[in-house]
PDB file of N, CA and C in Angstrom:
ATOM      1  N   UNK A   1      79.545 118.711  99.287  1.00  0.00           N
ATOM      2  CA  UNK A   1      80.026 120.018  98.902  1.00  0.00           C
ATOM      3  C   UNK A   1      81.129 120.433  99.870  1.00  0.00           C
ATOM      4  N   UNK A   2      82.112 120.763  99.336  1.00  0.00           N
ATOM      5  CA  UNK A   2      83.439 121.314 100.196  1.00  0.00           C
ATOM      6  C   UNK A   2      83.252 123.368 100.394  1.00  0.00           C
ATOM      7  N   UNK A   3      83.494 124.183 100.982  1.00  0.00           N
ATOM      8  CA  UNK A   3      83.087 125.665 101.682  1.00  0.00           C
ATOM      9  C   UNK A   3      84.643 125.531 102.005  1.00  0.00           C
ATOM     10  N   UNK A   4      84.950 126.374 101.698  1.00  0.00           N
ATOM     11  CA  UNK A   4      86.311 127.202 101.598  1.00  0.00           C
ATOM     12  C   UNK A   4      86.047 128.911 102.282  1.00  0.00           C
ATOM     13  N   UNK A   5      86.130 129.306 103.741  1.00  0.00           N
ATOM     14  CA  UNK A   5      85.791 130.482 103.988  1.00  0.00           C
ATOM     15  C   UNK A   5      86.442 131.182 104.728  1.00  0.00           C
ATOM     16  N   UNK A   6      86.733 132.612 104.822  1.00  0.00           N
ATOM     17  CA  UNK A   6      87.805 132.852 105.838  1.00  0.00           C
ATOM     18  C   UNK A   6      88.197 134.325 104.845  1.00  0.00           C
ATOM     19  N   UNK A   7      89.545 134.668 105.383  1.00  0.00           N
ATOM     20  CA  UNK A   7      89.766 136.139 104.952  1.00  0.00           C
ATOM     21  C   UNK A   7      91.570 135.743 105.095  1.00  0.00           C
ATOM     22  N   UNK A   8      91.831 137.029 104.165  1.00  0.00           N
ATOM     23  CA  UNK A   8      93.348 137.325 103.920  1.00  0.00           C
ATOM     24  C   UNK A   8      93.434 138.600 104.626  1.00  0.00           C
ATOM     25  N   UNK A   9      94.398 138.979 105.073  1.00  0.00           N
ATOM     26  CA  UNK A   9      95.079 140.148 105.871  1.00  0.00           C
ATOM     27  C   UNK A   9      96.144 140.900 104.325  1.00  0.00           C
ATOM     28  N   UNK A  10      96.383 141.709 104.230  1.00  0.00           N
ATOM     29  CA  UNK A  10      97.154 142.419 103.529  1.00  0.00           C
ATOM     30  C   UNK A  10      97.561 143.875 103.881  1.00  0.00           C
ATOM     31  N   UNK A  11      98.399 144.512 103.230  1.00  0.00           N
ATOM     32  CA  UNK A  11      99.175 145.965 103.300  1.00  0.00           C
ATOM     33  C   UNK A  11      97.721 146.609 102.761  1.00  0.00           C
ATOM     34  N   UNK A  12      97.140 147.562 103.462  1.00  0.00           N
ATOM     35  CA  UNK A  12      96.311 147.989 102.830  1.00  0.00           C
ATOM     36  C   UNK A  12      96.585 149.259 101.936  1.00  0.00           C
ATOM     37  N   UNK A  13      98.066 149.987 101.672  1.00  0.00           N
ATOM     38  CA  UNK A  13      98.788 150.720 100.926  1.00  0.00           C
ATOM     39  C   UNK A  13      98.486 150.046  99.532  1.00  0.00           C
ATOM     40  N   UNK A  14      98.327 148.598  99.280  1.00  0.00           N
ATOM     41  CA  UNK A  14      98.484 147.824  98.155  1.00  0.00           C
ATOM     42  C   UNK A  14      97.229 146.981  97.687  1.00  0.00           C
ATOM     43  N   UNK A  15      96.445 147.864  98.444  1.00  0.00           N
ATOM     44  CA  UNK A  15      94.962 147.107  98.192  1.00  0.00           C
ATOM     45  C   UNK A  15      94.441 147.213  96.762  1.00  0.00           C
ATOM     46  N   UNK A  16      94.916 147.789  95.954  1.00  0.00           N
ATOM     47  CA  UNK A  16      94.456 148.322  94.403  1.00  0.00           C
ATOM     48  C   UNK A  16      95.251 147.097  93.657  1.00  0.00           C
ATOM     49  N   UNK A  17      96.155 147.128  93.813  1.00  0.00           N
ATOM     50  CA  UNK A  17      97.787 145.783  93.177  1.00  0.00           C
ATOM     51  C   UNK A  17      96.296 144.276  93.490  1.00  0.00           C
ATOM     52  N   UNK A  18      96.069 144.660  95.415  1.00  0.00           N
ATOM     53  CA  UNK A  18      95.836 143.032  95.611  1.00  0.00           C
ATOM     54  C   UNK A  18      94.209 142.702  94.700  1.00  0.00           C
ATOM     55  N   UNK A  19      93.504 143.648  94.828  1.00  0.00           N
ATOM     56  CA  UNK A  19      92.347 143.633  94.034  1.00  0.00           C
ATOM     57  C   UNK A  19      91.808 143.261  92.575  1.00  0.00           C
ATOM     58  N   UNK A  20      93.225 143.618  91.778  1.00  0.00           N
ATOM     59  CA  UNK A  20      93.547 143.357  90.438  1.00  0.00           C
ATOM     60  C   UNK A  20      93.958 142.047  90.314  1.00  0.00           C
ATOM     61  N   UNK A  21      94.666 141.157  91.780  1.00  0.00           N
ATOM     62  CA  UNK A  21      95.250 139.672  91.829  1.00  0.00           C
ATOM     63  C   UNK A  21      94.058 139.222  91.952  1.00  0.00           C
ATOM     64  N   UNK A  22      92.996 139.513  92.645  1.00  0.00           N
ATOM     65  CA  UNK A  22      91.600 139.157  92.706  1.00  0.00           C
ATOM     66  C   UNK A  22      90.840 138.526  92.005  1.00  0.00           C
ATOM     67  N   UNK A  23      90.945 139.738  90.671  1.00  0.00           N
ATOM     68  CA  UNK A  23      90.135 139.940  90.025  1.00  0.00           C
ATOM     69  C   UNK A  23      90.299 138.681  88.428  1.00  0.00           C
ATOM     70  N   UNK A  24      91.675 139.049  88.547  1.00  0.00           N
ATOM     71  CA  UNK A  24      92.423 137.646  87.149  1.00  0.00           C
ATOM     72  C   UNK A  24      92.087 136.260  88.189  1.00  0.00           C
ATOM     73  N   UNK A  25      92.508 136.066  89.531  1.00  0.00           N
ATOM     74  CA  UNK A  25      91.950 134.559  90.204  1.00  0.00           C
ATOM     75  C   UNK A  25      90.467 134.762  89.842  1.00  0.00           C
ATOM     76  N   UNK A  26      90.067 135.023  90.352  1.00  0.00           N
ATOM     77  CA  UNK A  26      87.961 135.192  90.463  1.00  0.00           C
ATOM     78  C   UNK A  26      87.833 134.693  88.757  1.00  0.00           C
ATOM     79  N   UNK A  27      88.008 135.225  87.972  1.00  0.00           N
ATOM     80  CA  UNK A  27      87.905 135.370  86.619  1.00  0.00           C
ATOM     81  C   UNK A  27      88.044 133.560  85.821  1.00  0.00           C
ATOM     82  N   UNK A  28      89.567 133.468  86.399  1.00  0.00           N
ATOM     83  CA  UNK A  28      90.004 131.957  85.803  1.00  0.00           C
ATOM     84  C   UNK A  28      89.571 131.044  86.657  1.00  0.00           C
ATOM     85  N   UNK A  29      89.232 131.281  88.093  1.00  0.00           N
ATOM     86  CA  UNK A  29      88.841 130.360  88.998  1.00  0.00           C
ATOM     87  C   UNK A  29      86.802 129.666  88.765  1.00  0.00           C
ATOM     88  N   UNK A  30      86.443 131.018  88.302  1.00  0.00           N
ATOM     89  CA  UNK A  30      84.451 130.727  87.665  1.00  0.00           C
ATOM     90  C   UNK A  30      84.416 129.896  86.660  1.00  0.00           C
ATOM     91  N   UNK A  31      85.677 129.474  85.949  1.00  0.00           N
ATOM     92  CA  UNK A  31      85.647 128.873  84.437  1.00  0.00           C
ATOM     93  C   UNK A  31      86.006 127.292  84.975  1.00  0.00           C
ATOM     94  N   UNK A  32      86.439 127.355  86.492  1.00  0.00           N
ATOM     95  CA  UNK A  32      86.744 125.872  86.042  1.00  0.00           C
ATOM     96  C   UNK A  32      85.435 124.450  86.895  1.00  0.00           C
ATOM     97  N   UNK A  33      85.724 123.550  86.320  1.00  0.00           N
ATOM     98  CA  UNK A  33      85.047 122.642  86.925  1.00  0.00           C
ATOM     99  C   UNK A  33      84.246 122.166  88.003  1.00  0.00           C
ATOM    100  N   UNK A  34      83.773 122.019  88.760  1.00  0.00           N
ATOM    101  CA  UNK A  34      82.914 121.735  89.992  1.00  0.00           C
ATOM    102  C   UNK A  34      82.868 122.831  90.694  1.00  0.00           C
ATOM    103  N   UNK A  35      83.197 124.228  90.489  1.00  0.00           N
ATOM    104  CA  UNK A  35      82.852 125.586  91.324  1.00  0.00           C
ATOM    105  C   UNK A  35      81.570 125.890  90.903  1.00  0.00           C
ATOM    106  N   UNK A  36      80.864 126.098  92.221  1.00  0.00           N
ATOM    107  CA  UNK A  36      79.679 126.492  92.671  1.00  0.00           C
ATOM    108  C   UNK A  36      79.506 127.553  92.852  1.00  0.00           C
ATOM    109  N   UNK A  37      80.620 128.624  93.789  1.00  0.00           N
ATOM    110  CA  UNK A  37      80.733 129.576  93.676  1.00  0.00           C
ATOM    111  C   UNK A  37      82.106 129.812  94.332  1.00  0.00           C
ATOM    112  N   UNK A  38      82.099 131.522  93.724  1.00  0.00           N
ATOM    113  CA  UNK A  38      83.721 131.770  94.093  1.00  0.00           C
ATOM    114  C   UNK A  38      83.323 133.400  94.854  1.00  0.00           C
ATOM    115  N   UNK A  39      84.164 133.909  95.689  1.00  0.00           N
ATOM    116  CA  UNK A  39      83.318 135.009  95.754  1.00  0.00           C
ATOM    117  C   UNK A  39      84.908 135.716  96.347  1.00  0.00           C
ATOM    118  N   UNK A  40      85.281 136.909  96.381  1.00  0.00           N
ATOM    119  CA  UNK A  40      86.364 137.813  97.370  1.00  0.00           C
ATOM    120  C   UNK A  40      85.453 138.972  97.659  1.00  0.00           C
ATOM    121  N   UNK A  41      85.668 139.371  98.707  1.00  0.00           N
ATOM    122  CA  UNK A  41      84.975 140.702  99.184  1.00  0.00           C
ATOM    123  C   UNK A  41      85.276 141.696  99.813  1.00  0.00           C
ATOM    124  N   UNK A  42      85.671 142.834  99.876  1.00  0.00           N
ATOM    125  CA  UNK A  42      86.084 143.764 100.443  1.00  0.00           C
ATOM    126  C   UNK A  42      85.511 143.788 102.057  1.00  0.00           C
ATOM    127  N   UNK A  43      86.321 143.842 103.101  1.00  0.00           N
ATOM    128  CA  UNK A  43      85.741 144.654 104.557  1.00  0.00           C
ATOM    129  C   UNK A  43      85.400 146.151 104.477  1.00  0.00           C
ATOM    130  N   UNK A  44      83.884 145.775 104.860  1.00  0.00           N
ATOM    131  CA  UNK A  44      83.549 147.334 104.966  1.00  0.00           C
ATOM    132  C   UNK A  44      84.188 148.170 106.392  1.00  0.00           C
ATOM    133  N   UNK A  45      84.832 147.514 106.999  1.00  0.00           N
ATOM    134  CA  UNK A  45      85.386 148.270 107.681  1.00  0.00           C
ATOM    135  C   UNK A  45      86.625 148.320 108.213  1.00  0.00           C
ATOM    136  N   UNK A  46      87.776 147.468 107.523  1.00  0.00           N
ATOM    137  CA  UNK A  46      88.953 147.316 107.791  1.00  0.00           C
ATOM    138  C   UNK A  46      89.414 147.214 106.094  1.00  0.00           C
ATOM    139  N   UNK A  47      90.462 148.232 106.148  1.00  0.00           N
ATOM    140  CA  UNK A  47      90.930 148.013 104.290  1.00  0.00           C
ATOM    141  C   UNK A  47      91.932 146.754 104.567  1.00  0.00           C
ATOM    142  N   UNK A  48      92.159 146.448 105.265  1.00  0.00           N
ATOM    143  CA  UNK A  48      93.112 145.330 105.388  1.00  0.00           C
ATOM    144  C   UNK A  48      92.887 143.885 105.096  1.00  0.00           C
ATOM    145  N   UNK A  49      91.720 143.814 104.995  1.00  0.00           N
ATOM    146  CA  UNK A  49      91.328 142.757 105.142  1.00  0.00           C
ATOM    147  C   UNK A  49      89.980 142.176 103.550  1.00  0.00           C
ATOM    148  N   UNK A  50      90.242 141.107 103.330  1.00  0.00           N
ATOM    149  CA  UNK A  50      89.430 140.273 101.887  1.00  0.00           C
ATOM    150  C   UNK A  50      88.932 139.424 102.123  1.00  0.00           C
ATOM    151  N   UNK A  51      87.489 139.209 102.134  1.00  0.00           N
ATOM    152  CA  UNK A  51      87.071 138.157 102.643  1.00  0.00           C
ATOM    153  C   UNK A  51      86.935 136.602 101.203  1.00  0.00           C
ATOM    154  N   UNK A  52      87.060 135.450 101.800  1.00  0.00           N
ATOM    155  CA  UNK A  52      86.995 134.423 101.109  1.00  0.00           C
ATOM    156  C   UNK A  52      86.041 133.394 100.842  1.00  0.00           C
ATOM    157  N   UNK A  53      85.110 133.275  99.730  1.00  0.00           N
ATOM    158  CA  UNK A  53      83.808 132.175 100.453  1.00  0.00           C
ATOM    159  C   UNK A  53      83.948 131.350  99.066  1.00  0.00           C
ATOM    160  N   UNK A  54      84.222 130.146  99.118  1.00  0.00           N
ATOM    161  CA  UNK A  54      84.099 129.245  98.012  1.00  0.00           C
ATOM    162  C   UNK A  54      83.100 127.828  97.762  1.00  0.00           C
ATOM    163  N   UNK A  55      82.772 127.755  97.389  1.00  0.00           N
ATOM    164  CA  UNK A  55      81.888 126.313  97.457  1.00  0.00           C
ATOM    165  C   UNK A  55      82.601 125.731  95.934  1.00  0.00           C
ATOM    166  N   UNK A  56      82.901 124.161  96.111  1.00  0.00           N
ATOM    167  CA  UNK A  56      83.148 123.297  95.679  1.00  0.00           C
ATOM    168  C   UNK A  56      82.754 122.018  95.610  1.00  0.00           C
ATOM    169  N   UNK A  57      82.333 121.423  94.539  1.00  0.00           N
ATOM    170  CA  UNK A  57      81.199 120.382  94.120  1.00  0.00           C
ATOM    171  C   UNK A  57      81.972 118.959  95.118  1.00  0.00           C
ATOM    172  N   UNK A  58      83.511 118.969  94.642  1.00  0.00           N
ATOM    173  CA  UNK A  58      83.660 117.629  95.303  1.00  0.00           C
ATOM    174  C   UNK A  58      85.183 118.083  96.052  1.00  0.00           C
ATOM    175  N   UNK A  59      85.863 117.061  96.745  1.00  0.00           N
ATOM    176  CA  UNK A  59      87.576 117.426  96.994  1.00  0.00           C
ATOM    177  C   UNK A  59      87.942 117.506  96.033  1.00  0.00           C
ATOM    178  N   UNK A  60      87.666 116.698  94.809  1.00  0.00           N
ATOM    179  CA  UNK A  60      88.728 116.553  93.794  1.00  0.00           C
ATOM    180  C   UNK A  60      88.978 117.796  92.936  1.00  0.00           C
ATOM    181  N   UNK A  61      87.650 118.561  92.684  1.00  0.00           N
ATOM    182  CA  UNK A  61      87.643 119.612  91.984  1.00  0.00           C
ATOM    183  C   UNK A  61      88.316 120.488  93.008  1.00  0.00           C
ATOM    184  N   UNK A  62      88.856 120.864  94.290  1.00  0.00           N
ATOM    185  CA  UNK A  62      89.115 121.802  95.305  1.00  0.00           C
ATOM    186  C   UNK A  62      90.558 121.672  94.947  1.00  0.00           C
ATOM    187  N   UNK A  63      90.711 120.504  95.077  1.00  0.00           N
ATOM    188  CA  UNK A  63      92.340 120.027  94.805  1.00  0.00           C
ATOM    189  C   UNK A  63      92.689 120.392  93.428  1.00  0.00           C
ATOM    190  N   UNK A  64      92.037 120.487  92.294  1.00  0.00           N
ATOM    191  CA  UNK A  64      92.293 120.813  90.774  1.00  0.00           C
ATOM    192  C   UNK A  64      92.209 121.763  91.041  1.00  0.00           C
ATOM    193  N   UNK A  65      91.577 122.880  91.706  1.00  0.00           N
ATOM    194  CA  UNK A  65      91.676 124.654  91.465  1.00  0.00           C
ATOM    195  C   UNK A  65      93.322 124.854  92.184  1.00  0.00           C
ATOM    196  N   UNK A  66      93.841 124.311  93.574  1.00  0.00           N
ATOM    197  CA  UNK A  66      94.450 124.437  94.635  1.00  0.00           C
ATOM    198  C   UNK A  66      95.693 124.372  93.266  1.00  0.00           C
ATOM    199  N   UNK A  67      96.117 123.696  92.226  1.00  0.00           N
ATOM    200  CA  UNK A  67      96.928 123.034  91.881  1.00  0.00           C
ATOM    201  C   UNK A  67      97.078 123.772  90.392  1.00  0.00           C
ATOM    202  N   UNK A  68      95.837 124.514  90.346  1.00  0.00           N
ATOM    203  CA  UNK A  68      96.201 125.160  88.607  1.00  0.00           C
ATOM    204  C   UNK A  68      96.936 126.366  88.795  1.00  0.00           C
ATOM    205  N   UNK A  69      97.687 126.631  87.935  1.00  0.00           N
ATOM    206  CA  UNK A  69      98.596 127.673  87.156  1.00  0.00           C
ATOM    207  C   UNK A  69      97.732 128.989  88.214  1.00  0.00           C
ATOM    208  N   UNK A  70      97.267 129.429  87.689  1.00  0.00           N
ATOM    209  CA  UNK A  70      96.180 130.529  88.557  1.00  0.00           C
ATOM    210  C   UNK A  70      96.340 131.089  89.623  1.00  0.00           C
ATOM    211  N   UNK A  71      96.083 129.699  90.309  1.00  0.00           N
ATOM    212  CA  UNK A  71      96.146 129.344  92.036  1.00  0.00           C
ATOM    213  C   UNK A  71      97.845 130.353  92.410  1.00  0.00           C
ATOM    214  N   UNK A  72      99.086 129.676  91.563  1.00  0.00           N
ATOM    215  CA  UNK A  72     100.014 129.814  91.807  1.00  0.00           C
ATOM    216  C   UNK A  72     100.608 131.235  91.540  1.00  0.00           C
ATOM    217  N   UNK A  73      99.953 131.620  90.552  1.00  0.00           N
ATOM    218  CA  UNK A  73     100.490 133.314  90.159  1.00  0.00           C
ATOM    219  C   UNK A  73      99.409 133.697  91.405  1.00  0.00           C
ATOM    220  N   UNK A  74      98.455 133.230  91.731  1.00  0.00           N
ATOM    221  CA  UNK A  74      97.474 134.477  92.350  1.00  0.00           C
ATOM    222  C   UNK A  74      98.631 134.736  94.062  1.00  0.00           C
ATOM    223  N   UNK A  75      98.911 133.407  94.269  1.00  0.00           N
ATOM    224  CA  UNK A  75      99.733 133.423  94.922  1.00  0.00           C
ATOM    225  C   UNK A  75     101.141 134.184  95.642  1.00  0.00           C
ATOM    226  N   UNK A  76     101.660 134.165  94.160  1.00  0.00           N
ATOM    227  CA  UNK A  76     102.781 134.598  93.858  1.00  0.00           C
ATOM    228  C   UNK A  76     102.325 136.778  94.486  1.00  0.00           C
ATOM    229  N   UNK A  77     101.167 136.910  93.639  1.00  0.00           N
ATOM    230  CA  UNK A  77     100.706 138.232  93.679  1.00  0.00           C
ATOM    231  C   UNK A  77     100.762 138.890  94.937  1.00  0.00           C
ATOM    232  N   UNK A  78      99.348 138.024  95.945  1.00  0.00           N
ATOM    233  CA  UNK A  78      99.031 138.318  97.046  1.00  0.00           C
ATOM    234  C   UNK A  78     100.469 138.304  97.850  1.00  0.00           C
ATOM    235  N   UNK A  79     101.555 137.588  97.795  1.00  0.00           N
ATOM    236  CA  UNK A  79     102.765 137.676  98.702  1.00  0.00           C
ATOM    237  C   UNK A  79     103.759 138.787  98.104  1.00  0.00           C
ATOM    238  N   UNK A  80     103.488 139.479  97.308  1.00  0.00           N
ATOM    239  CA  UNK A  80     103.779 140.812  96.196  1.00  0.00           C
ATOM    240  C   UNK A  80     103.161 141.913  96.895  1.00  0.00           C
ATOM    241  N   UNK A  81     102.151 141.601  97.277  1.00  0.00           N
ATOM    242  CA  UNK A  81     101.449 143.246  98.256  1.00  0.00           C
ATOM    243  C   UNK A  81     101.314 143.346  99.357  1.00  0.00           C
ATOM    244  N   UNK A  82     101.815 142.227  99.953  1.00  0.00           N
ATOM    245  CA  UNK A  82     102.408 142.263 101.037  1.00  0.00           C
ATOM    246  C   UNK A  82     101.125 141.952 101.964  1.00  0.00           C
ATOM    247  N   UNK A  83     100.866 140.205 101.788  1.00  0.00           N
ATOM    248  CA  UNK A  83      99.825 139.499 102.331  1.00  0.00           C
ATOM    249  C   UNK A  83     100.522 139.429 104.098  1.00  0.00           C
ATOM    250  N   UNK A  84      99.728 140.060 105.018  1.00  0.00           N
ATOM    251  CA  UNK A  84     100.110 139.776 106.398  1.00  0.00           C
ATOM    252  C   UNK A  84      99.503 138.642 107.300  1.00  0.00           C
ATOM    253  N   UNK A  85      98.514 137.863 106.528  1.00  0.00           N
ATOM    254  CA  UNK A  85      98.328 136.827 107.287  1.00  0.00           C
ATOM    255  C   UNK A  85      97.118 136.939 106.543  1.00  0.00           C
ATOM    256  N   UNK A  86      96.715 134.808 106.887  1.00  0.00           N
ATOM    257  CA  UNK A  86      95.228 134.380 106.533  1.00  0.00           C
ATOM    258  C   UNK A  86      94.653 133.891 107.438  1.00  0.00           C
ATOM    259  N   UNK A  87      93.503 133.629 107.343  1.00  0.00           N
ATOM    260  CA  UNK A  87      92.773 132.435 108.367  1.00  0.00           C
ATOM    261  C   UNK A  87      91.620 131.986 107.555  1.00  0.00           C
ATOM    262  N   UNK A  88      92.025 130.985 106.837  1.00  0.00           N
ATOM    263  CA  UNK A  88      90.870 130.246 105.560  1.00  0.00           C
ATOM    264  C   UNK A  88      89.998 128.886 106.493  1.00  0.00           C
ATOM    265  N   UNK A  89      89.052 128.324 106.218  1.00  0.00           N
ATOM    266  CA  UNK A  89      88.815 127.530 107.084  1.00  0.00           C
ATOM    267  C   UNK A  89      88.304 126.328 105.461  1.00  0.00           C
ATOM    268  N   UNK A  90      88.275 125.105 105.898  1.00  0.00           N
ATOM    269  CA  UNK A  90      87.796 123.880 104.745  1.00  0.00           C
ATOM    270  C   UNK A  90      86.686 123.306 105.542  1.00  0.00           C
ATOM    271  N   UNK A  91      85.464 123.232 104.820  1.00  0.00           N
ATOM    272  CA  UNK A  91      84.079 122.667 105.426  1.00  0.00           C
ATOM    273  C   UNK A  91      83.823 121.883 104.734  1.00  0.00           C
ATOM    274  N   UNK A  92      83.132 121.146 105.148  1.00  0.00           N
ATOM    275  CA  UNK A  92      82.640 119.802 104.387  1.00  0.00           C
ATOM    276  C   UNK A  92      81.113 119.834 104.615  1.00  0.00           C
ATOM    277  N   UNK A  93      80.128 119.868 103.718  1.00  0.00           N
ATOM    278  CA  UNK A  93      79.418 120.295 104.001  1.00  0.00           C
ATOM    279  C   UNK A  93      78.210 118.409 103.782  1.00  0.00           C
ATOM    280  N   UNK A  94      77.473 117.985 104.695  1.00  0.00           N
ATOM    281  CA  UNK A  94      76.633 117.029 104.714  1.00  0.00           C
ATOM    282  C   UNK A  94      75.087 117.227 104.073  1.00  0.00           C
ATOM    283  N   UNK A  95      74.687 118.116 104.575  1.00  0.00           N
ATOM    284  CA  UNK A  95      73.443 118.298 104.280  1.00  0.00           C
ATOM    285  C   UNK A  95      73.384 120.397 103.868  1.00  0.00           C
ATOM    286  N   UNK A  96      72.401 120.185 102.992  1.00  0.00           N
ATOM    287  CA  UNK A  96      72.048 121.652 102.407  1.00  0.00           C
ATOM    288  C   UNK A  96      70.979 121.839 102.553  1.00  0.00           C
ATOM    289  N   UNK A  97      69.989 123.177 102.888  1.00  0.00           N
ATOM    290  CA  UNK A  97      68.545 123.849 102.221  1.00  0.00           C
ATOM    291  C   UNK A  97      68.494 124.965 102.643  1.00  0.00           C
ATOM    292  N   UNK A  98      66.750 125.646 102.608  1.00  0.00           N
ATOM    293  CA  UNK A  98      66.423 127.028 102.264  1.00  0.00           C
ATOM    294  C   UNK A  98      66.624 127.772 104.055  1.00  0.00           C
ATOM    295  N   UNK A  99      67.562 128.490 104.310  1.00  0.00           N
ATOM    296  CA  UNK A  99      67.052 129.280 105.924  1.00  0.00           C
ATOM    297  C   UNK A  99      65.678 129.221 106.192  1.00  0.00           C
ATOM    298  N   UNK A 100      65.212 128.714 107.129  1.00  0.00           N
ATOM    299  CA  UNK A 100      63.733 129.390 108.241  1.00  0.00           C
ATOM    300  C   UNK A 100      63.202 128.288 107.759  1.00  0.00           C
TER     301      UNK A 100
END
């Protein structure tokens, strides 16, 4: 399993614009292939900030989301509201189970 996690920085003047880019990625991104899960999340305590948590079945499917149409407008969006920085991290994940 590949973990995609980390946060975007943005204009928080444009947090309504970036939320709506969110919301069309999140939407077309649940429909496709080997996603496990997709998730964006608001900071409860910085408007500036979106958090990122993805799980992905294999690379190949990570690389097919990275590469669809989607990916590229969502793209296009977030640098539209004036994205000030990311810090995404790529995990590879070996082993899985239940906490405790």
């Amino acid at each position: 399993m590949i973990v995609i996690a980390g946060h975007i920085r943005i204009d928080p003047a444009n947090r309504n614009a970036a939320r709506a880019a969110v919301r069309t990625m999140t939407s077309a991104s649940c429909a496709e292939t080997g996603r496990l899960s997709y998730t964006f999340s608001a900071d409860l305590e910085d408007e500036a900030v979106l958090h990122v948590f993805e799980e992905w079945h294999s690379q190949d499917d990570l690389a097919t989301h990275q590469r669809s149409p989607h990916m590229a407008a969502f793209q296009q969006a977030v640098a539209a509201v004036g994205m000030r920085g990311r810090q995404i991290r790529r995990l590879e994940v070996v082993s899985e189970g239940p906490l405790g």
